[in-house]
Protein backbone atom coordinates (compact mmCIF):
# COMPACT_ATOMS: atom_id res chain seq x y z
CA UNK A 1 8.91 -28.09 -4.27
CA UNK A 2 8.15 -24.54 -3.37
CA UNK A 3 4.83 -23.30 -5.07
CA UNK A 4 4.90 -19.41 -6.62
CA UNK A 5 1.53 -17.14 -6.77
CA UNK A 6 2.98 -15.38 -10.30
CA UNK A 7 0.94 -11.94 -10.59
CA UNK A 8 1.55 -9.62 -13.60
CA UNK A 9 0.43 -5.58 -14.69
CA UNK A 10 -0.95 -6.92 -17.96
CA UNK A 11 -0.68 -3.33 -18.71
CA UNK A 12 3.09 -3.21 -18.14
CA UNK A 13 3.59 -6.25 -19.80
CA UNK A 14 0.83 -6.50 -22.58
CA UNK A 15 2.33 -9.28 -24.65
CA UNK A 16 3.63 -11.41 -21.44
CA UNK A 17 7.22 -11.18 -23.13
CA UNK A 18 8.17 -10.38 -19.52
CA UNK A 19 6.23 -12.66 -17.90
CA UNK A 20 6.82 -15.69 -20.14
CA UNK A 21 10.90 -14.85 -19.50
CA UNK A 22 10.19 -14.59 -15.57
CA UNK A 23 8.21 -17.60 -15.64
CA UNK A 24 9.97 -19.66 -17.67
CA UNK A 25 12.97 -18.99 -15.10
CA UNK A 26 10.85 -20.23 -11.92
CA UNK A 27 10.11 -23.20 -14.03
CA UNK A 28 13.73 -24.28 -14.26
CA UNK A 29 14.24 -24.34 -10.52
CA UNK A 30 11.81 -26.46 -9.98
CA UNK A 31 9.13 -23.97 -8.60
CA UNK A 32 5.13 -24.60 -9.15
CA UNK A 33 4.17 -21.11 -10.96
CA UNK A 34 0.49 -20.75 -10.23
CA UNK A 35 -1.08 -17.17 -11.93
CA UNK A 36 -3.92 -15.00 -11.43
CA UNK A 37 -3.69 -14.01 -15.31
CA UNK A 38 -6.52 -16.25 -17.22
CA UNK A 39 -5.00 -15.34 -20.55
CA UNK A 40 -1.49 -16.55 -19.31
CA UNK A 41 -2.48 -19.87 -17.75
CA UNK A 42 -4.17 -20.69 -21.06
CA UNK A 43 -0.94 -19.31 -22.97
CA UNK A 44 1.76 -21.23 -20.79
CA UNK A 45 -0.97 -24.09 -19.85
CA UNK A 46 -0.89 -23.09 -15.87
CA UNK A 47 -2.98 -23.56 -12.68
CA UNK A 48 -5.19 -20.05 -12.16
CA UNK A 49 -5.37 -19.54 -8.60
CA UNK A 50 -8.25 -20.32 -6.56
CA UNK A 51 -9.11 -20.66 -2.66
CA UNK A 52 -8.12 -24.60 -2.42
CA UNK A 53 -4.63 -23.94 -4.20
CA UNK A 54 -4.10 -20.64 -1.61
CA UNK A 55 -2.56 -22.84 1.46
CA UNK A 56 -0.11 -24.53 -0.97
CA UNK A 57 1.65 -20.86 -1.83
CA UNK A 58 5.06 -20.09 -0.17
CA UNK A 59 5.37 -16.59 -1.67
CA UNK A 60 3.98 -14.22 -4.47
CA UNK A 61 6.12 -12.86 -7.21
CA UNK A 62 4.78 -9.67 -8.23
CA UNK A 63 5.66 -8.08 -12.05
CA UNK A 64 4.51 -4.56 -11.63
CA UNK A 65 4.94 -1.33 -9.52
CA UNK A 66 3.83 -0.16 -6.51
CA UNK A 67 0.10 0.06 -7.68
CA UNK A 68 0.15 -3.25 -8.22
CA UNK A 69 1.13 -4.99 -5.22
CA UNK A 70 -1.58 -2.63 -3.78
CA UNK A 71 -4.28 -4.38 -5.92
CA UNK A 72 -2.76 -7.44 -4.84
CA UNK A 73 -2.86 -7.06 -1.54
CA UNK A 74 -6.48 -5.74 -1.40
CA UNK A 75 -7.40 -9.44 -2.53
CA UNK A 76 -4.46 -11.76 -0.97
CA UNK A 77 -3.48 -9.44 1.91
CA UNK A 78 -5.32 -11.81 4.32
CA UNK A 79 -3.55 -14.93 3.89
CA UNK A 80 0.02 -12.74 4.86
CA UNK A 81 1.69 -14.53 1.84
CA UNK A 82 5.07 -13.24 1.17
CA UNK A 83 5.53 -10.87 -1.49
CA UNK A 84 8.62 -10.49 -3.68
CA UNK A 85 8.35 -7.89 -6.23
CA UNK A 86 9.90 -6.87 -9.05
CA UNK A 87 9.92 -3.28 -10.01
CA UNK A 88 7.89 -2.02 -13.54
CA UNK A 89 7.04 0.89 -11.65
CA UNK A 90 8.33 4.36 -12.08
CA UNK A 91 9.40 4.68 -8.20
CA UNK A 92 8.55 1.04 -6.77
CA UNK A 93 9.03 1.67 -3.46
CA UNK A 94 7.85 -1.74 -1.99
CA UNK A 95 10.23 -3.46 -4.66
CA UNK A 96 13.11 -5.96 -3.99
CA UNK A 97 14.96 -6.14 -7.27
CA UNK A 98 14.49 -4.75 -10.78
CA UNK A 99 14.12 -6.76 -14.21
CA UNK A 100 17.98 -6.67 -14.76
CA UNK A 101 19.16 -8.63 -12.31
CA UNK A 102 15.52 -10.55 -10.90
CA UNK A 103 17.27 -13.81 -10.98
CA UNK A 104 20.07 -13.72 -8.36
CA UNK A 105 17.59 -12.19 -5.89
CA UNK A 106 15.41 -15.75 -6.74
CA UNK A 107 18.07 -17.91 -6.08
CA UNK A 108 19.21 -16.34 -2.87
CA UNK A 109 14.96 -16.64 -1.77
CA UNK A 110 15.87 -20.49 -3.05
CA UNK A 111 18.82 -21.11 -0.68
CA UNK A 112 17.34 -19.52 2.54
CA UNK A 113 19.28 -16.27 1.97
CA UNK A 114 16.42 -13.11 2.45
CA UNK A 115 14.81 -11.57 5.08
CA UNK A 116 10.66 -10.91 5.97
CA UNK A 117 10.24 -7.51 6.47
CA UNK A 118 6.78 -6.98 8.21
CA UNK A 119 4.76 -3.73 7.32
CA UNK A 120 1.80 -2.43 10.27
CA UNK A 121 -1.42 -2.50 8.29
CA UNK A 122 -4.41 -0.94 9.93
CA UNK A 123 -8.03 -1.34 10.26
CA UNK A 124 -10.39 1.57 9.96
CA UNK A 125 -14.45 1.52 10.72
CA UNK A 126 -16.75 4.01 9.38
CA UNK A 127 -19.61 4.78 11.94
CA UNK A 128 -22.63 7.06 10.17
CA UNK A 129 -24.92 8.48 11.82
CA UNK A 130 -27.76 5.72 11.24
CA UNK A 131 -25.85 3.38 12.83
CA UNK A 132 -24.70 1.51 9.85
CA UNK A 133 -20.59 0.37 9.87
CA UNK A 134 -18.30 -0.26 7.37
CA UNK A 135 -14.92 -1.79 8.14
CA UNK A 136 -12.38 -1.37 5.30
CA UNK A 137 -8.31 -2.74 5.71
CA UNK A 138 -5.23 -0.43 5.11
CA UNK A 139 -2.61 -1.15 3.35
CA UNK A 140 -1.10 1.97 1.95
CA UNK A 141 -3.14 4.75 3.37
CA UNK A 142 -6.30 6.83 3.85
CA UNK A 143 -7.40 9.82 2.27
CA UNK A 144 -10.23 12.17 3.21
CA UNK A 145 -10.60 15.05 0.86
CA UNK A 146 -13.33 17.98 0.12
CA UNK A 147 -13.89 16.49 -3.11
CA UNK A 148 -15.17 19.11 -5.59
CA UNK A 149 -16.17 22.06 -2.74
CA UNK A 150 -14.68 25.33 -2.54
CA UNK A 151 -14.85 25.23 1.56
CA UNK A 152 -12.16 23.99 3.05
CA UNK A 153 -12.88 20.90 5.19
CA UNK A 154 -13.16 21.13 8.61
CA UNK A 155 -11.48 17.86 10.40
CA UNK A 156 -11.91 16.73 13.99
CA UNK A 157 -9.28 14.63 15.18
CA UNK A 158 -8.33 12.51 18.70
CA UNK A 159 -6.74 9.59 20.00
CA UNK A 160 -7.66 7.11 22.69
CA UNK A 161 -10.99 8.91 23.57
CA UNK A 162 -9.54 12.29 23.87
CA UNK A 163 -11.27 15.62 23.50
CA UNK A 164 -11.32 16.67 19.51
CA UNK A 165 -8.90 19.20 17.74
CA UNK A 166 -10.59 20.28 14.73
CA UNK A 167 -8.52 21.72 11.73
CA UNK A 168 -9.24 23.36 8.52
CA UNK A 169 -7.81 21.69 5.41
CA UNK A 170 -8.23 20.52 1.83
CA UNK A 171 -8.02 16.51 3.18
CA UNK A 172 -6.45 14.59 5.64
CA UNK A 173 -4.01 11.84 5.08
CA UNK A 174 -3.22 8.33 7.32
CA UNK A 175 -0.28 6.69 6.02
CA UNK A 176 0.82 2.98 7.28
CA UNK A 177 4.97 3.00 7.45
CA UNK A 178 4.39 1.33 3.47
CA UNK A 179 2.38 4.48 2.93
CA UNK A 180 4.44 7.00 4.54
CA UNK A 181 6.54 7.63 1.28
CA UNK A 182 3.41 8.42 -1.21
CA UNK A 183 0.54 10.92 -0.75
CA UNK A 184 1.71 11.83 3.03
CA UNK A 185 5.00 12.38 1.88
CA UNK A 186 4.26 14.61 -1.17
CA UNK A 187 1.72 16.61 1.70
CA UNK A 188 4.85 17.24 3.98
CA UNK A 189 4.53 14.02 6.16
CA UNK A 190 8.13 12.36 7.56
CA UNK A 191 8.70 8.94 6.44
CA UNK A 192 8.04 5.80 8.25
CA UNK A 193 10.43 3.04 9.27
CA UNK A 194 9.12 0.05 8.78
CA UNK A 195 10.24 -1.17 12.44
CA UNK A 196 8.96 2.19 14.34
CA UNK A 197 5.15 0.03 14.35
CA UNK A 198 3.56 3.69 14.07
CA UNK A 199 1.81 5.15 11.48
CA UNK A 200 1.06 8.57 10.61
CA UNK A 201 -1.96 11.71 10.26
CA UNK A 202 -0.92 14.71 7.81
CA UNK A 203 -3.22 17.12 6.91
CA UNK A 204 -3.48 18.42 3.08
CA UNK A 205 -2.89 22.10 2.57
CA UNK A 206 -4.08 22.28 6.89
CA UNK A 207 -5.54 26.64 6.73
CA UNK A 208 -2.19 27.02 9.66
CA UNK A 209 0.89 25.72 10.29
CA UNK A 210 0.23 24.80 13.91
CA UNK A 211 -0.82 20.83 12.78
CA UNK A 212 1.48 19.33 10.60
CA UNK A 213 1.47 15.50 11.31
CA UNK A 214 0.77 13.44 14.10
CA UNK A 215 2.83 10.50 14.40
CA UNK A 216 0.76 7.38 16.20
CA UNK A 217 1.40 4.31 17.95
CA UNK A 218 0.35 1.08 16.75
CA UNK A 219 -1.44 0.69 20.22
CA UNK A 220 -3.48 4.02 19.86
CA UNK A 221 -6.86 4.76 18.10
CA UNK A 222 -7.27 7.70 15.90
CA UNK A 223 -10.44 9.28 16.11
CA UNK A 224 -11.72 11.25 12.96
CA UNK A 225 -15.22 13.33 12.91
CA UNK A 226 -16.42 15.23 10.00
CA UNK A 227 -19.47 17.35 10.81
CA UNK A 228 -20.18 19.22 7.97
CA UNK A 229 -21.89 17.86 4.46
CA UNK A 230 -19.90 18.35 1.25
CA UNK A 231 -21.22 16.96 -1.95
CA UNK A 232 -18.52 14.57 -3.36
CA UNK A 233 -17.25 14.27 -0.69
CA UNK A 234 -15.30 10.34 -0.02
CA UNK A 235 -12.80 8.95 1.84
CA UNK A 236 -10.01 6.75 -0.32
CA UNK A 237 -8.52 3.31 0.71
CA UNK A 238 -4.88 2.21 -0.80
CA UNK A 239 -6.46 4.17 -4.20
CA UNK A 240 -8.54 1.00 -4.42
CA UNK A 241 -11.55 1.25 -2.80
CA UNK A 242 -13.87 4.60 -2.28
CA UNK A 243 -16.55 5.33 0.90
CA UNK A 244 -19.08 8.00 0.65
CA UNK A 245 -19.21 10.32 3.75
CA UNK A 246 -21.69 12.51 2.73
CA UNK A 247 -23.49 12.89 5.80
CA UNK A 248 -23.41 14.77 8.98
CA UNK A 249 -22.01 13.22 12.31
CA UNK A 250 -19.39 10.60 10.16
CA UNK A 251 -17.23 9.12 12.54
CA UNK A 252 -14.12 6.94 11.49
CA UNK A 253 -12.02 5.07 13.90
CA UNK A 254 -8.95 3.62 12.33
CA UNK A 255 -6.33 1.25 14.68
CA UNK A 256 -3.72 -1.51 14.13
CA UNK A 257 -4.83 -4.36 12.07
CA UNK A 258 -4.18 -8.17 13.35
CA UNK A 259 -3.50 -8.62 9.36
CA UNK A 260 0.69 -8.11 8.32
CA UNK A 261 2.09 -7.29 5.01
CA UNK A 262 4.84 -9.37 4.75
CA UNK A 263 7.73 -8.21 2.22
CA UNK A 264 10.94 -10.73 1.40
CA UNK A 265 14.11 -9.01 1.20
CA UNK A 266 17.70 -9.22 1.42
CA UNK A 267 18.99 -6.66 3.14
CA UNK A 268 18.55 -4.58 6.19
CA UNK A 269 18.36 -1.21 4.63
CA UNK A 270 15.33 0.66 4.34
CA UNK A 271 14.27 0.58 0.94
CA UNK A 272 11.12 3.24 1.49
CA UNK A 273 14.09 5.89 2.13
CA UNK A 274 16.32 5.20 -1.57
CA UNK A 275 12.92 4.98 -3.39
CA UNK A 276 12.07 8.36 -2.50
CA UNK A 277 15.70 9.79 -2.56
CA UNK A 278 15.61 7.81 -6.34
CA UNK A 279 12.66 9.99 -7.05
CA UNK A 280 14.11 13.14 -5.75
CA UNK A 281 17.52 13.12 -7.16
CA UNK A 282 15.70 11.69 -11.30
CA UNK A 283 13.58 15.22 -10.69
CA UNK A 284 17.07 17.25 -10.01
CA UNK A 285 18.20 15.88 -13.09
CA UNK A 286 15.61 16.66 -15.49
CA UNK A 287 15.70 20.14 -13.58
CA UNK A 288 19.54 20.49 -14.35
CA UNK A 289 19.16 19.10 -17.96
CA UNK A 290 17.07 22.38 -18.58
């Protein structure tokens, strides 16, 4: 018997209408539904997960969006389970199937028919100037940003011990190949194979056109130095977890992570590139519809 980790957007699905429907399907193939939902476990009368019950989970169903296998991940991501995810979300990006048709994607899982698709994830360390570190995972991406200043930010950038580059922008973006279609996309970055085991720097509204994005090998460091002091100042993780950097002489080095995202699928198409194309061609509409 195959054991499920069932995690829900309560906010997507406030009643558990959804979730009761998904659930009850797992159920009747024989799967073990554990959930991270208090309120549903007492509802259905399920196991809430805890650290003992984590080694017995073959993969994580996910009822949400992109967001939320972001949260997800920011607690599971180190036990690598296998996420399949089905899409609440408005672009769901990361998502193998939708609600309509959930259940043929669950029996192909069942019979040995899908694919892992494993995502670079990287790990960054932040290195003040008092010699105190913080070491933060990432899943999605990184964003530095001025925060609330008028200034524009000055950024200095290297890899592998190089000599800086500084630039003049609003922020600075580092995208994993998950990442590459959100915030780096929307600030001009390219998008991200998951196979190319690269990841990418894009500056936010960069003062000149001469540094648009740096694309970076899994086997390289990236080097970033702010040297200036801006009050609010912080530097995002996956839009989960915030830093302050409001001191002189921050340094943050950021490099490939021994941790893997691992995504089931069933295909060999790239499912970051029809998200975004999705996105693009639902905007075109509403454009022509006015």
């Amino acid at each position: 018997m195959k054991t499920a980790l069932f995690i829900v957007n309560s906010k997507k699905d406030s009643n558990f209408n959804i979730s009761k429907e998904v659930i009850d399907f797992l159920q009747s193939k024989d799967l073990r539904v554990i959930v991270e939902d208090e309120n549903l476990a007492d509802e259905l009368d399920l196991e809430v997960i805890n650290e003992g019950l984590i080694p017995l989970i073959d993969f994580a169903i996910i009822l949400g969006g992109d967001g939320t296998i972001l949260t997800y991940l920011r607690k599971y991501g180190e036990y690598e389970i296998p996420v399949f995810s089905i899409n609440m979300g408005r672009v769901g990006a990361l998502a193998v199937t939708e609600l309509d048709n959930y259940k043929e994607y669950i029996e192909k899982y069942l019979d040995n028919n899908y694919l892992i698709e494993k995502f670079l994830t990287l790990e960054g360390i932040l290195h003040y100037d008092d010699n105190v570190e913080k070491s933060f995972v990432v899943y999605n991406d990184v964003i530095i940003h001025r925060g609330l200043s008028m200034k524009m930010l000055p950024i200095n950038i290297a890899v592998n011990g190089s000599e800086y580059d500084r630039i003049y922008a609003d922020g600075m973006v580092v995208a994993t190949p998950a990442g590459s279609s959100a915030y780096n996309h929307s600030a001009g970055g390219p998008l991200l194979s998951p196979q190319c085991n690269s990841y990418v720097v894009t500056p936010i509204c960069s003062q000149t056109k001469g540094f648009s994005s740096l694309v970076i090998s899994k086997d390289d460091v990236l080097h970033i130095a702010v040297d200036d002091t801006f009050d609010g100042l912080t530097l995002s993780v996956d839009g989960c977890e915030q830093f302050s950097i409001n001191k002189n002489n921050v340094r943050i080095d950021i490099k490939e992570s021994k941790t893997c995202f691992n995504l089931i699928k069933f295909t060999k198409d790239v499912s970051l590139y029809k998200a975004v194309y999705k996105v693009i061609e639902s905007i075109n509409n509403i454009k022509g519809e006015k």
